[in-house]
PDB file of N, CA and C in Angstrom:
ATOM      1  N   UNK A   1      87.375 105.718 117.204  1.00  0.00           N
ATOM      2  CA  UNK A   1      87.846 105.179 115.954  1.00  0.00           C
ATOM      3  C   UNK A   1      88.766 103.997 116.250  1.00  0.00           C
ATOM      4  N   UNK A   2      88.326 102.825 115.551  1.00  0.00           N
ATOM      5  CA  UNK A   2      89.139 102.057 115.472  1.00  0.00           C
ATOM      6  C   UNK A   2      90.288 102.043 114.872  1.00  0.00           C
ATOM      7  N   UNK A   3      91.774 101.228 115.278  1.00  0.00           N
ATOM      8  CA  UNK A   3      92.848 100.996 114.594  1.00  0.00           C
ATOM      9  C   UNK A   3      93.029 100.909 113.154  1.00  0.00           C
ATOM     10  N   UNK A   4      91.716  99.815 112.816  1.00  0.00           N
ATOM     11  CA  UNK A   4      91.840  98.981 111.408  1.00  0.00           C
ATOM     12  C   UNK A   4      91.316 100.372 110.747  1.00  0.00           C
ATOM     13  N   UNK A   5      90.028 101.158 111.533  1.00  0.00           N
ATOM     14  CA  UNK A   5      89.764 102.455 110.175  1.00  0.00           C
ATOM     15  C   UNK A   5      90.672 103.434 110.010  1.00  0.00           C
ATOM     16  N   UNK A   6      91.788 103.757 111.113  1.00  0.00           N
ATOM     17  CA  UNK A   6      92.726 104.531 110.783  1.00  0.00           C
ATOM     18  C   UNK A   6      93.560 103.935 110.003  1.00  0.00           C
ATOM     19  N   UNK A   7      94.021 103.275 109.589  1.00  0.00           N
ATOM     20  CA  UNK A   7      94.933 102.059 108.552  1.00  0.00           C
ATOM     21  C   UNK A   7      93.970 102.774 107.547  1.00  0.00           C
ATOM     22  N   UNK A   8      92.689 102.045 106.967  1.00  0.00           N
ATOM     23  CA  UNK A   8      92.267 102.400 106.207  1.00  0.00           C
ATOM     24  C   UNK A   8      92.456 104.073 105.819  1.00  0.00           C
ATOM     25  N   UNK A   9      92.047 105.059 106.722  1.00  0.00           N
ATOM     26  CA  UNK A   9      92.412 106.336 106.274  1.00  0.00           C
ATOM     27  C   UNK A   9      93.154 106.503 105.736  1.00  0.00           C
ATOM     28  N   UNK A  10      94.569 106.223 106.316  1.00  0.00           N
ATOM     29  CA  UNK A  10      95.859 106.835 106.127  1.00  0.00           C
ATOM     30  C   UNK A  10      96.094 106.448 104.487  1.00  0.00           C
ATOM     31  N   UNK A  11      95.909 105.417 104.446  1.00  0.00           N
ATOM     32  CA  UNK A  11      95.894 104.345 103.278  1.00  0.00           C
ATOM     33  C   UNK A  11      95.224 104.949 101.684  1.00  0.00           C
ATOM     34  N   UNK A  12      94.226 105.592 102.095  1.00  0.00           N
ATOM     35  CA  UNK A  12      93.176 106.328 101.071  1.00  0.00           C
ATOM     36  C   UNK A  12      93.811 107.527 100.832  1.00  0.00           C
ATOM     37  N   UNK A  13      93.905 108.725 101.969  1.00  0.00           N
ATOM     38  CA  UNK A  13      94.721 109.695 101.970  1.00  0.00           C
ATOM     39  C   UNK A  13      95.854 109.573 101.370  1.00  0.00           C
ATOM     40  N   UNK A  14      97.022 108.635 101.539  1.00  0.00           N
ATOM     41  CA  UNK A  14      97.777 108.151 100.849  1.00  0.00           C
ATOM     42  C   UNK A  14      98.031 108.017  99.434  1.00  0.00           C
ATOM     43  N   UNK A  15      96.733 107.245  98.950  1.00  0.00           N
ATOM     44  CA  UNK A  15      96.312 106.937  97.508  1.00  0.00           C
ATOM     45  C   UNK A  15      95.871 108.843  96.690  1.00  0.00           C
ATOM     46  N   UNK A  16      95.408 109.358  97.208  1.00  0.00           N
ATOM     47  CA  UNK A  16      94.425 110.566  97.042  1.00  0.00           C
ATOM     48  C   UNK A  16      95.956 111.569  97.139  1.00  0.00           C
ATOM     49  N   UNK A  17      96.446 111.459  98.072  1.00  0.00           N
ATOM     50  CA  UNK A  17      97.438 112.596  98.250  1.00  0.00           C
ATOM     51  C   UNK A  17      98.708 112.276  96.883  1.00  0.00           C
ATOM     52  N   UNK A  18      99.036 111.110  96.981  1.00  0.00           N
ATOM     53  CA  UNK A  18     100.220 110.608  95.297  1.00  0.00           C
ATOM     54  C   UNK A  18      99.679 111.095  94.620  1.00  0.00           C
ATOM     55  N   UNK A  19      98.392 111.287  94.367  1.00  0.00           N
ATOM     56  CA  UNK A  19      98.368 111.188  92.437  1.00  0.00           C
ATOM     57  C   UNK A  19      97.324 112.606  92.377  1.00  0.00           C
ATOM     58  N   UNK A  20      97.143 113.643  93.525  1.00  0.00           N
ATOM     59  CA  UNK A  20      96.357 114.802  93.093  1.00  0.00           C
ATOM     60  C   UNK A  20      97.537 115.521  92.805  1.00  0.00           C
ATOM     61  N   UNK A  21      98.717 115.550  92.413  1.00  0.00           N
ATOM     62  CA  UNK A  21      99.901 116.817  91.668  1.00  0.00           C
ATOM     63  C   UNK A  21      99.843 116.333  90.765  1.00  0.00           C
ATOM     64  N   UNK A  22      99.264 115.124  89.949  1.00  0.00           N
ATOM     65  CA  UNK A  22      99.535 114.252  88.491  1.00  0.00           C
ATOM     66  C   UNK A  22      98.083 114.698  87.828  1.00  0.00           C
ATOM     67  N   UNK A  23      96.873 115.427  89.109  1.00  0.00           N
ATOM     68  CA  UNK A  23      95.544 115.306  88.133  1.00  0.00           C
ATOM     69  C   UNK A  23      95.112 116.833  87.982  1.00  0.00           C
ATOM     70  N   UNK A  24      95.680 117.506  88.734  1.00  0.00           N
ATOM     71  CA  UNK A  24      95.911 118.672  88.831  1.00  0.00           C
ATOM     72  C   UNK A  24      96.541 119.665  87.977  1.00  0.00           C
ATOM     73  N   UNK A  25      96.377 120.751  87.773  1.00  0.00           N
ATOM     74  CA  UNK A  25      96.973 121.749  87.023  1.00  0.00           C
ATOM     75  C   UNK A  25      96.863 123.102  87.156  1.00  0.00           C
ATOM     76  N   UNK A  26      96.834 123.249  88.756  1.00  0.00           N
ATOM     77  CA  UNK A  26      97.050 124.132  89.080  1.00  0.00           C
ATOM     78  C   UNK A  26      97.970 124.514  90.448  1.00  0.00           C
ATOM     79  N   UNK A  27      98.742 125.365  90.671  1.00  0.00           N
ATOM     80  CA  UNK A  27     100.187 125.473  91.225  1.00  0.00           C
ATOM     81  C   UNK A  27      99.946 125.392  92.981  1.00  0.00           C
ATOM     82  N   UNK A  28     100.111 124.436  93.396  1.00  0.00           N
ATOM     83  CA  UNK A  28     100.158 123.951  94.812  1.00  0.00           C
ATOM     84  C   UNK A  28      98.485 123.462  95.160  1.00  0.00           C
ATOM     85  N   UNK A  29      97.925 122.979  94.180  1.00  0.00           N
ATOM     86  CA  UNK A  29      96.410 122.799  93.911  1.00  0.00           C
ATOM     87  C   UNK A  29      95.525 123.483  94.416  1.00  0.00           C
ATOM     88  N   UNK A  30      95.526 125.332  94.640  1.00  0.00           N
ATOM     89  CA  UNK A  30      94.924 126.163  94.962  1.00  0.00           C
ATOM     90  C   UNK A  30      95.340 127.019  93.865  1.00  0.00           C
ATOM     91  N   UNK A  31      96.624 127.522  93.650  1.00  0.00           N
ATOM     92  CA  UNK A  31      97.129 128.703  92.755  1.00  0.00           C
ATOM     93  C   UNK A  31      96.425 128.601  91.484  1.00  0.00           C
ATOM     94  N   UNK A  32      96.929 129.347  90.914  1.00  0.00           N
ATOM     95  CA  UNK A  32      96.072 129.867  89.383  1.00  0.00           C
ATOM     96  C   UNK A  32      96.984 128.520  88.418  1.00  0.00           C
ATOM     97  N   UNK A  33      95.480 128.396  87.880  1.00  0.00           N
ATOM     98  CA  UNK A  33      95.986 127.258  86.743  1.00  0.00           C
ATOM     99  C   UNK A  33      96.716 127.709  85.695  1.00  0.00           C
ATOM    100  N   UNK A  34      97.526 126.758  85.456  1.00  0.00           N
ATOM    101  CA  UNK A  34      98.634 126.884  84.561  1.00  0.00           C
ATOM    102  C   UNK A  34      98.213 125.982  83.015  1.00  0.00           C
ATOM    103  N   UNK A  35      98.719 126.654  81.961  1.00  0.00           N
ATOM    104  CA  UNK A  35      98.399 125.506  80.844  1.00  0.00           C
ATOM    105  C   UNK A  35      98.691 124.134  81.296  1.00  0.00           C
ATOM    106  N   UNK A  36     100.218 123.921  81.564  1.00  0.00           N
ATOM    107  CA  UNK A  36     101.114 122.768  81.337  1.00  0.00           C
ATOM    108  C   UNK A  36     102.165 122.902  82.573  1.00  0.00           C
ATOM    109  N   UNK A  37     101.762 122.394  84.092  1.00  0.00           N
ATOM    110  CA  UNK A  37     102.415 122.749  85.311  1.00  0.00           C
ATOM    111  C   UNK A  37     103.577 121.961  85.067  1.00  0.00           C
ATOM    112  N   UNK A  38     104.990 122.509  85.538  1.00  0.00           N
ATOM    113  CA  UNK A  38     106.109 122.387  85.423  1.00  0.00           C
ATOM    114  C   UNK A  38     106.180 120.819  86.561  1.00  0.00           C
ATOM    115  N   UNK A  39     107.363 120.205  85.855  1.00  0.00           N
ATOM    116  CA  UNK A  39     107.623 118.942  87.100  1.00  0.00           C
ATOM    117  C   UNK A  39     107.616 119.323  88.445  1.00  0.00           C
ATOM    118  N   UNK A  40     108.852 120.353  88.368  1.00  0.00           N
ATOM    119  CA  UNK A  40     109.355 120.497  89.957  1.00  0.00           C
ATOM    120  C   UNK A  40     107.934 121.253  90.762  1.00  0.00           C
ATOM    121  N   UNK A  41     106.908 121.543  90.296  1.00  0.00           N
ATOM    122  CA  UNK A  41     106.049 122.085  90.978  1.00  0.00           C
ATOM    123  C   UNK A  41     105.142 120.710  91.534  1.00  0.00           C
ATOM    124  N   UNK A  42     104.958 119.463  90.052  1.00  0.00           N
ATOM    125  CA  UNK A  42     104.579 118.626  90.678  1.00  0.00           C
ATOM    126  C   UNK A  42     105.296 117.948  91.754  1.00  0.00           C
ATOM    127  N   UNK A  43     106.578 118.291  91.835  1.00  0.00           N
ATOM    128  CA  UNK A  43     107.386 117.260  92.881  1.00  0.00           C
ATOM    129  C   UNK A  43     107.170 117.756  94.255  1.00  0.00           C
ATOM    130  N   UNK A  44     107.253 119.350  93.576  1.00  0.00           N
ATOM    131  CA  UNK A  44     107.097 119.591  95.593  1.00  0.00           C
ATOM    132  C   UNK A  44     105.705 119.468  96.139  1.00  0.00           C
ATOM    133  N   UNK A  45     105.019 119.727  95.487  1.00  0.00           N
ATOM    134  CA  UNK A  45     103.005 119.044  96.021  1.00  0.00           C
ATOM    135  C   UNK A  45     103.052 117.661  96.282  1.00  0.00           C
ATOM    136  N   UNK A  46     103.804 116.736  95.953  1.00  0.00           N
ATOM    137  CA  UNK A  46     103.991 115.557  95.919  1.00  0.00           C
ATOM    138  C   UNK A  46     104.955 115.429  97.615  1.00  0.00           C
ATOM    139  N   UNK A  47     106.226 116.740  97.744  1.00  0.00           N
ATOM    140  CA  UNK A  47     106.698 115.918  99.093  1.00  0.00           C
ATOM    141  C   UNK A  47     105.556 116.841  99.836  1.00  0.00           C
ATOM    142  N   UNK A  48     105.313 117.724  99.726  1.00  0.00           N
ATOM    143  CA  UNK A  48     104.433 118.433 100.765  1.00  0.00           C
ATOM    144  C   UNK A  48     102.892 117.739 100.936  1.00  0.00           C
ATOM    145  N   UNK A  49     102.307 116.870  99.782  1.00  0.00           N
ATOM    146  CA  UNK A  49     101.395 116.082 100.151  1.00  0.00           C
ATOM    147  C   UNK A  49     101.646 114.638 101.386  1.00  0.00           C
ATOM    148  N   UNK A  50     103.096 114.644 100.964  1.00  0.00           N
ATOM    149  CA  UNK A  50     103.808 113.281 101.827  1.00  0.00           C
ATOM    150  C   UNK A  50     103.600 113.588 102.995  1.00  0.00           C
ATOM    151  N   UNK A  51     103.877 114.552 103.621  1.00  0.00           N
ATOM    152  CA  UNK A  51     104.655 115.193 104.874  1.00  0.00           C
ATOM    153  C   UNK A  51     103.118 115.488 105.454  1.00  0.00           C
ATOM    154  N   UNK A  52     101.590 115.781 104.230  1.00  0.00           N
ATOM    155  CA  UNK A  52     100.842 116.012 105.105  1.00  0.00           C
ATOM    156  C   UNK A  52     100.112 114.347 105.152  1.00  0.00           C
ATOM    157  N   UNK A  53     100.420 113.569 104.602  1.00  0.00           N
ATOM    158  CA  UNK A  53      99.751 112.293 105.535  1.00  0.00           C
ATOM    159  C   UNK A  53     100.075 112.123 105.758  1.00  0.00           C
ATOM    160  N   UNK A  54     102.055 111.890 106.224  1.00  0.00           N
ATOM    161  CA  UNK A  54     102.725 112.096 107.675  1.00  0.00           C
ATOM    162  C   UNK A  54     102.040 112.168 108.631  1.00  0.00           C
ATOM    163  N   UNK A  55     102.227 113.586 108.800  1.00  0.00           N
ATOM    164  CA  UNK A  55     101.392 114.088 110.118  1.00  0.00           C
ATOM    165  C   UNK A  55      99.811 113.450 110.134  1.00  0.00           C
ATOM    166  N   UNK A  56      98.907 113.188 109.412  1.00  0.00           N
ATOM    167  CA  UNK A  56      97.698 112.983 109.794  1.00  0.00           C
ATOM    168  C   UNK A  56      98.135 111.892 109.690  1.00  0.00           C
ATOM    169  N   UNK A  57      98.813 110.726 109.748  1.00  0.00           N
ATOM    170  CA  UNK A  57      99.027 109.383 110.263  1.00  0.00           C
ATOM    171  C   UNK A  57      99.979 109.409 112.007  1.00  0.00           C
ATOM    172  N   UNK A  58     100.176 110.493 111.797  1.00  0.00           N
ATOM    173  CA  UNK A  58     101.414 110.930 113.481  1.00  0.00           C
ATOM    174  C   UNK A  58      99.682 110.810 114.046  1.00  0.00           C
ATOM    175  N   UNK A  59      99.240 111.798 113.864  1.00  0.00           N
ATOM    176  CA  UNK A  59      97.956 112.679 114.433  1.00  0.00           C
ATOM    177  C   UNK A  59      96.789 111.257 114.590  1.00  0.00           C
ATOM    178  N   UNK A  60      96.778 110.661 113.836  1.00  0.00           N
ATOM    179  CA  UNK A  60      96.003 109.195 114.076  1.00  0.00           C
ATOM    180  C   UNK A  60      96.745 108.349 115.350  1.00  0.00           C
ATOM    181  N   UNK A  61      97.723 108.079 114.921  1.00  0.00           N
ATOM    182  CA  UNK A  61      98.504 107.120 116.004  1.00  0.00           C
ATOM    183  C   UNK A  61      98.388 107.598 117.842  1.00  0.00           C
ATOM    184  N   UNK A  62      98.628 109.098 117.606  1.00  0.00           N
ATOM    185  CA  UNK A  62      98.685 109.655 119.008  1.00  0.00           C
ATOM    186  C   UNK A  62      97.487 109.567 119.551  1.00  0.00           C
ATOM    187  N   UNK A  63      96.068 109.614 118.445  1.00  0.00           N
ATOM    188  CA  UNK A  63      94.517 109.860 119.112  1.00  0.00           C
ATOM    189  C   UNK A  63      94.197 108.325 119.400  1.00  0.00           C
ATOM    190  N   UNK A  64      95.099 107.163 118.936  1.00  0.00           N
ATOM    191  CA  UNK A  64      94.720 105.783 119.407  1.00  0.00           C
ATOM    192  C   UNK A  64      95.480 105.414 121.191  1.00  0.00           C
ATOM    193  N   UNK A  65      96.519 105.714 120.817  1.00  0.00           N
ATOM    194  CA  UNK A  65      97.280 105.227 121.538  1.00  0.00           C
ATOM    195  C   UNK A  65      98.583 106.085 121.791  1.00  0.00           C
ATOM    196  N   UNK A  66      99.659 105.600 122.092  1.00  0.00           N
ATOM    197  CA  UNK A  66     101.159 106.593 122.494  1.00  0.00           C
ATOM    198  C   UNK A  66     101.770 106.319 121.233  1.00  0.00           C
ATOM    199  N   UNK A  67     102.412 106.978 120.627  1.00  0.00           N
ATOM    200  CA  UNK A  67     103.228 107.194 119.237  1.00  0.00           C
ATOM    201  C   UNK A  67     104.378 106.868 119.310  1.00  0.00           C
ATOM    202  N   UNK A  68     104.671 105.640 118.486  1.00  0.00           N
ATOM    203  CA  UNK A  68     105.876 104.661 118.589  1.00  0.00           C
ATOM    204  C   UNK A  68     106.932 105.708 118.215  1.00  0.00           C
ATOM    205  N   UNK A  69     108.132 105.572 118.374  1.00  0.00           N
ATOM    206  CA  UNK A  69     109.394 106.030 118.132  1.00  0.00           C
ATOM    207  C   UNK A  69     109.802 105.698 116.820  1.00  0.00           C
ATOM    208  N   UNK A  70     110.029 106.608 115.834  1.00  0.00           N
ATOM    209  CA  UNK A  70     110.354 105.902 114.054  1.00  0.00           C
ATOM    210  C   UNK A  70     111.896 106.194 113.826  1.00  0.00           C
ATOM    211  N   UNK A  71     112.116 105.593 113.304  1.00  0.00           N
ATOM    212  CA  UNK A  71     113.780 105.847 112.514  1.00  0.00           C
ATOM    213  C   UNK A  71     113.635 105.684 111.187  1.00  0.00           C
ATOM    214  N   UNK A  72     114.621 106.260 110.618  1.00  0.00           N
ATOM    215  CA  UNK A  72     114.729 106.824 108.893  1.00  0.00           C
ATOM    216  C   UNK A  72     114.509 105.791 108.227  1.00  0.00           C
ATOM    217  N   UNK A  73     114.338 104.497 108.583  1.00  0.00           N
ATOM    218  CA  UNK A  73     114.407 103.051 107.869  1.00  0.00           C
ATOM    219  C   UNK A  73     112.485 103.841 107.706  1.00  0.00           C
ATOM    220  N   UNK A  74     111.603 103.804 108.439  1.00  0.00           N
ATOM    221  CA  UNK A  74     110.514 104.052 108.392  1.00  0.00           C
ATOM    222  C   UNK A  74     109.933 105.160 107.380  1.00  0.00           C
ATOM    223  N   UNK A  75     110.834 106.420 107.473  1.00  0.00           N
ATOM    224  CA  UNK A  75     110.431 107.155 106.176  1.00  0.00           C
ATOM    225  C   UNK A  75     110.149 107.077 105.220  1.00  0.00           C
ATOM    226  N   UNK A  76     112.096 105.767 104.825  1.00  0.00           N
ATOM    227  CA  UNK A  76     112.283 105.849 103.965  1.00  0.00           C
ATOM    228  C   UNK A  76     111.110 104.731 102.916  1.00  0.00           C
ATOM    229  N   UNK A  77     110.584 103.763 104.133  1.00  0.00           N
ATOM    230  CA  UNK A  77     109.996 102.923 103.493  1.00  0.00           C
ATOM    231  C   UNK A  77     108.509 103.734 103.129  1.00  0.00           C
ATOM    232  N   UNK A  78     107.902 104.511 103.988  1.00  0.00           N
ATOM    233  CA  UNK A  78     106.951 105.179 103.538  1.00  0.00           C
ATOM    234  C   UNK A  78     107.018 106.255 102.479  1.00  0.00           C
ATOM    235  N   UNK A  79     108.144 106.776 102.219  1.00  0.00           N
ATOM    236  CA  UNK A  79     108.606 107.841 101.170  1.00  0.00           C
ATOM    237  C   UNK A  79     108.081 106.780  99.667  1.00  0.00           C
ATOM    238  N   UNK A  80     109.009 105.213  99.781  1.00  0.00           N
ATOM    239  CA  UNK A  80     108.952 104.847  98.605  1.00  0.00           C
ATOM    240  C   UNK A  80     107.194 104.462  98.561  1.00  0.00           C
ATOM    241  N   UNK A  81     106.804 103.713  99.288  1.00  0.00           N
ATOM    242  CA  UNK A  81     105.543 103.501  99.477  1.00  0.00           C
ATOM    243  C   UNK A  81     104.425 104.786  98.810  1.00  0.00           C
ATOM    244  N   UNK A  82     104.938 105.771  99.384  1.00  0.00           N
ATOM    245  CA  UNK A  82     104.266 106.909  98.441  1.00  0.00           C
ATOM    246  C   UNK A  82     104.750 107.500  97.150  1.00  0.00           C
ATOM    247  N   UNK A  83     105.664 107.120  96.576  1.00  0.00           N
ATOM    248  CA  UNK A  83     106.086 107.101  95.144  1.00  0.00           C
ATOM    249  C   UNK A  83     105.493 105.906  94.575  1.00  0.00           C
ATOM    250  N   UNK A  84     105.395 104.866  94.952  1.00  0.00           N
ATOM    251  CA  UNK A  84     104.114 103.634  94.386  1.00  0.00           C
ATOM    252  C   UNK A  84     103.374 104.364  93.906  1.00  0.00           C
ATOM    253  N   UNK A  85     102.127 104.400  95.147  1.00  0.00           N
ATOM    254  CA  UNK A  85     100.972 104.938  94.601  1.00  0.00           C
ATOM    255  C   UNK A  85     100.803 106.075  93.766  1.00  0.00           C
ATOM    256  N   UNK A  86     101.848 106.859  93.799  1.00  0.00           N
ATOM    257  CA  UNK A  86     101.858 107.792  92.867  1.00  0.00           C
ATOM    258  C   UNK A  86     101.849 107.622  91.138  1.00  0.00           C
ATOM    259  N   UNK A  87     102.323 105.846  90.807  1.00  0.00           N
ATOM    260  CA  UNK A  87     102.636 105.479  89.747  1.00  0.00           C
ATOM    261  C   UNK A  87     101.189 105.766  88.860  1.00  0.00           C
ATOM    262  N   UNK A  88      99.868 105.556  88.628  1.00  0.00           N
ATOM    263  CA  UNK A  88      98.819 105.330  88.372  1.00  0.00           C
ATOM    264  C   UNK A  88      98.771 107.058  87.920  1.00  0.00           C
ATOM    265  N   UNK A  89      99.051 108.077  88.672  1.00  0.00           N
ATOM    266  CA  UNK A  89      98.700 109.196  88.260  1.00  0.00           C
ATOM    267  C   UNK A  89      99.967 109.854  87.782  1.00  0.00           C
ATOM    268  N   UNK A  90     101.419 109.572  87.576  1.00  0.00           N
ATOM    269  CA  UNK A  90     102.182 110.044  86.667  1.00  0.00           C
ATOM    270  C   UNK A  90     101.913 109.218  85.325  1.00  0.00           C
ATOM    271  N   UNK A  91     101.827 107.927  85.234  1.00  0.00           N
ATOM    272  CA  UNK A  91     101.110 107.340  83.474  1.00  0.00           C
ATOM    273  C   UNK A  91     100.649 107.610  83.281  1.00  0.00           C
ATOM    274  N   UNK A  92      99.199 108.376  83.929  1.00  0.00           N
ATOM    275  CA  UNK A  92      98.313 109.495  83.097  1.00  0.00           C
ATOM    276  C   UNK A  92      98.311 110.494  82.419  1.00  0.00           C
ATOM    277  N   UNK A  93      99.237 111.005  83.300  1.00  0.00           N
ATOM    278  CA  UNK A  93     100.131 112.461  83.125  1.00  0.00           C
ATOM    279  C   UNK A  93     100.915 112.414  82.392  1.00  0.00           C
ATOM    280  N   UNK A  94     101.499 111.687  81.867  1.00  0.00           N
ATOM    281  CA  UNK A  94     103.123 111.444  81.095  1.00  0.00           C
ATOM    282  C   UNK A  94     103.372 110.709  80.421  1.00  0.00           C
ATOM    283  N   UNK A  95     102.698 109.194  80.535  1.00  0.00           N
ATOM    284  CA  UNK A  95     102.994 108.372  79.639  1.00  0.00           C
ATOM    285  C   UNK A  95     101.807 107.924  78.646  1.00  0.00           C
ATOM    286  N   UNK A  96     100.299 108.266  78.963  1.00  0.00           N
ATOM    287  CA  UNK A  96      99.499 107.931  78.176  1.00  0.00           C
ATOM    288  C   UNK A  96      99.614 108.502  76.509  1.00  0.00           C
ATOM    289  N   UNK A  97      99.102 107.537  75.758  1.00  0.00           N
ATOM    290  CA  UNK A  97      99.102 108.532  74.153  1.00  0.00           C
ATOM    291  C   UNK A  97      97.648 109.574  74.495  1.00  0.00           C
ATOM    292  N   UNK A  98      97.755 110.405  73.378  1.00  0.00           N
ATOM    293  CA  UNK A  98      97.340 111.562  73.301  1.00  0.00           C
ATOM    294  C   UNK A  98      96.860 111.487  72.166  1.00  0.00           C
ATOM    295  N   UNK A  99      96.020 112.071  71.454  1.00  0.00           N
ATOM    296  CA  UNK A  99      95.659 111.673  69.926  1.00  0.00           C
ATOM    297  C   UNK A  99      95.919 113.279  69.849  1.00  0.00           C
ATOM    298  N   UNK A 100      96.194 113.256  68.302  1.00  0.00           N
ATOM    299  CA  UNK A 100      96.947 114.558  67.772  1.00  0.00           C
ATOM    300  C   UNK A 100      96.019 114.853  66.775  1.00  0.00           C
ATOM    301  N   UNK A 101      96.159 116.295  67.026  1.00  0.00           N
ATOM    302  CA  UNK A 101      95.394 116.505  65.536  1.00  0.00           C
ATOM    303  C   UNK A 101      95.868 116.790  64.256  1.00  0.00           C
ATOM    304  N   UNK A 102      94.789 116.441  63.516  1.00  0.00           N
ATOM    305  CA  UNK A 102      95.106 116.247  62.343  1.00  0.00           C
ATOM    306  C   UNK A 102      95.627 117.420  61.408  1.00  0.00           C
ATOM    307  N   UNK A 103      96.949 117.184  61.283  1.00  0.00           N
ATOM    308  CA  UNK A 103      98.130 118.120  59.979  1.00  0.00           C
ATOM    309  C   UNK A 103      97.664 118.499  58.634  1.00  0.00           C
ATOM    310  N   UNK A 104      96.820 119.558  58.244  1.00  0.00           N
ATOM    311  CA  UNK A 104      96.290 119.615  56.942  1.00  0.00           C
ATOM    312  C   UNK A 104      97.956 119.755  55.849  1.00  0.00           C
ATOM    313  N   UNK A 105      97.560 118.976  55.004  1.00  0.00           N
ATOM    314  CA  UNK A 105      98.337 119.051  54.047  1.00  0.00           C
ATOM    315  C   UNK A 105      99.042 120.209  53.061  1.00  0.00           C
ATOM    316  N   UNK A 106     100.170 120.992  53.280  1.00  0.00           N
ATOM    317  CA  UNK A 106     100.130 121.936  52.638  1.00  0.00           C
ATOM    318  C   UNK A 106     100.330 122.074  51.034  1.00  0.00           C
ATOM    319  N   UNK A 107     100.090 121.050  50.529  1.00  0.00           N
ATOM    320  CA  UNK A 107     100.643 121.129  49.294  1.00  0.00           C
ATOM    321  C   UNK A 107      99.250 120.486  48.563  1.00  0.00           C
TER     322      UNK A 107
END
């Protein structure tokens, strides 16, 4: 495997891992579906999705080559980097309108 297709992986995984706690509705996206899954359940699928393209970007780097040394400047930029992509699947989730149904009149 080339460099440039692991970029690409990580990159997709990336995209795929942000926004499956936003398309999802069910509790750690295996557990039993829920009507209406609570935030903090989406938040922690969200760091535990982080942490796993972490590692399968660690796990890429080491199968190319020797695995550079990172400091927290690096997290932190990949932490926000994965709250980006996450944007596309919380507006779905949260900010799109909804059409309501229609209120029969009681009177």
């Amino acid at each position: 495997m080339t460099q440039n297709i692991a970029v690409w992986l990580v990159l997709v995984a990336a995209l795929l891992g942000a926004n499956l706690p936003f398309l999802s509705q069910r509790v750690l996206l295996v557990g039993p579906r829920q009507q209406d899954k609570a935030f903090g359940w989406r938040l922690l699928e969200l760091v535990l999705l982080w942490l796993a393209v972490l590692g399968a970007g660690f796990g890429l780097e080491s199968q190319l080559g020797q695995r550079s040394p990172q400091g927290w400047e690096f997290f932190a930029a990949m932490g926000c980097l994965f709250l980006t992509l996450a944007v596309p699947g919380f507006i779905w989730r949260y900010l799109r309108r909804r059409r309501v149904a229609e209120v029969p009149d009681a009177g």
